[in-house]
Protein backbone atom coordinates (compact mmCIF):
# COMPACT_ATOMS: atom_id res chain seq x y z
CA UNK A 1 -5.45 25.40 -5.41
CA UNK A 2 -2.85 24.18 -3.35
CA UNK A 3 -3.23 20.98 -1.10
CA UNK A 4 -2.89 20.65 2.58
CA UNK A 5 0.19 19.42 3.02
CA UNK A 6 1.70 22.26 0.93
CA UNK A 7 -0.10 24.72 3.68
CA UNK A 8 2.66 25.80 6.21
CA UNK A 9 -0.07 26.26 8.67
CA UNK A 10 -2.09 22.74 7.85
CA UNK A 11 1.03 21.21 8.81
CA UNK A 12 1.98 22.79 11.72
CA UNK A 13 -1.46 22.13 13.39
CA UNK A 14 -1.00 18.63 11.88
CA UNK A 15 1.74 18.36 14.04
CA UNK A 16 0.55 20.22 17.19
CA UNK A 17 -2.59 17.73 17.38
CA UNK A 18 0.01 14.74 16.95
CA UNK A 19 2.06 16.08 19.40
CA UNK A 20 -0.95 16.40 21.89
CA UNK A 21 -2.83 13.47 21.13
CA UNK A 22 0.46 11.48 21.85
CA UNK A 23 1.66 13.46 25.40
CA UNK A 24 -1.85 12.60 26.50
CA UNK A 25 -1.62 8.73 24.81
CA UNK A 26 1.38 8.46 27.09
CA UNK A 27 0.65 10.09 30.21
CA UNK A 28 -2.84 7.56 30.30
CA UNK A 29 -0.50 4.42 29.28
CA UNK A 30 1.70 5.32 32.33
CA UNK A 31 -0.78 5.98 34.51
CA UNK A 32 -2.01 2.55 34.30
């Protein structure tokens, strides 16, 4: 069995949720 992080495809939708939660983390934080 291989673990998640060796997954190509965990990681890149590791990074795509990252990448969203932090566009929307900043967009509130400027907003206020």
């Amino acid at each position: 069995m291989t673990g998640p992080c060796k997954d190509p495809k965990q990681r890149l939708f590791l990074a795509l949720a990252l990448l969203l939660t932090g566009s929307c983390f900043w967009r509130t934080r400027r907003l206020s």
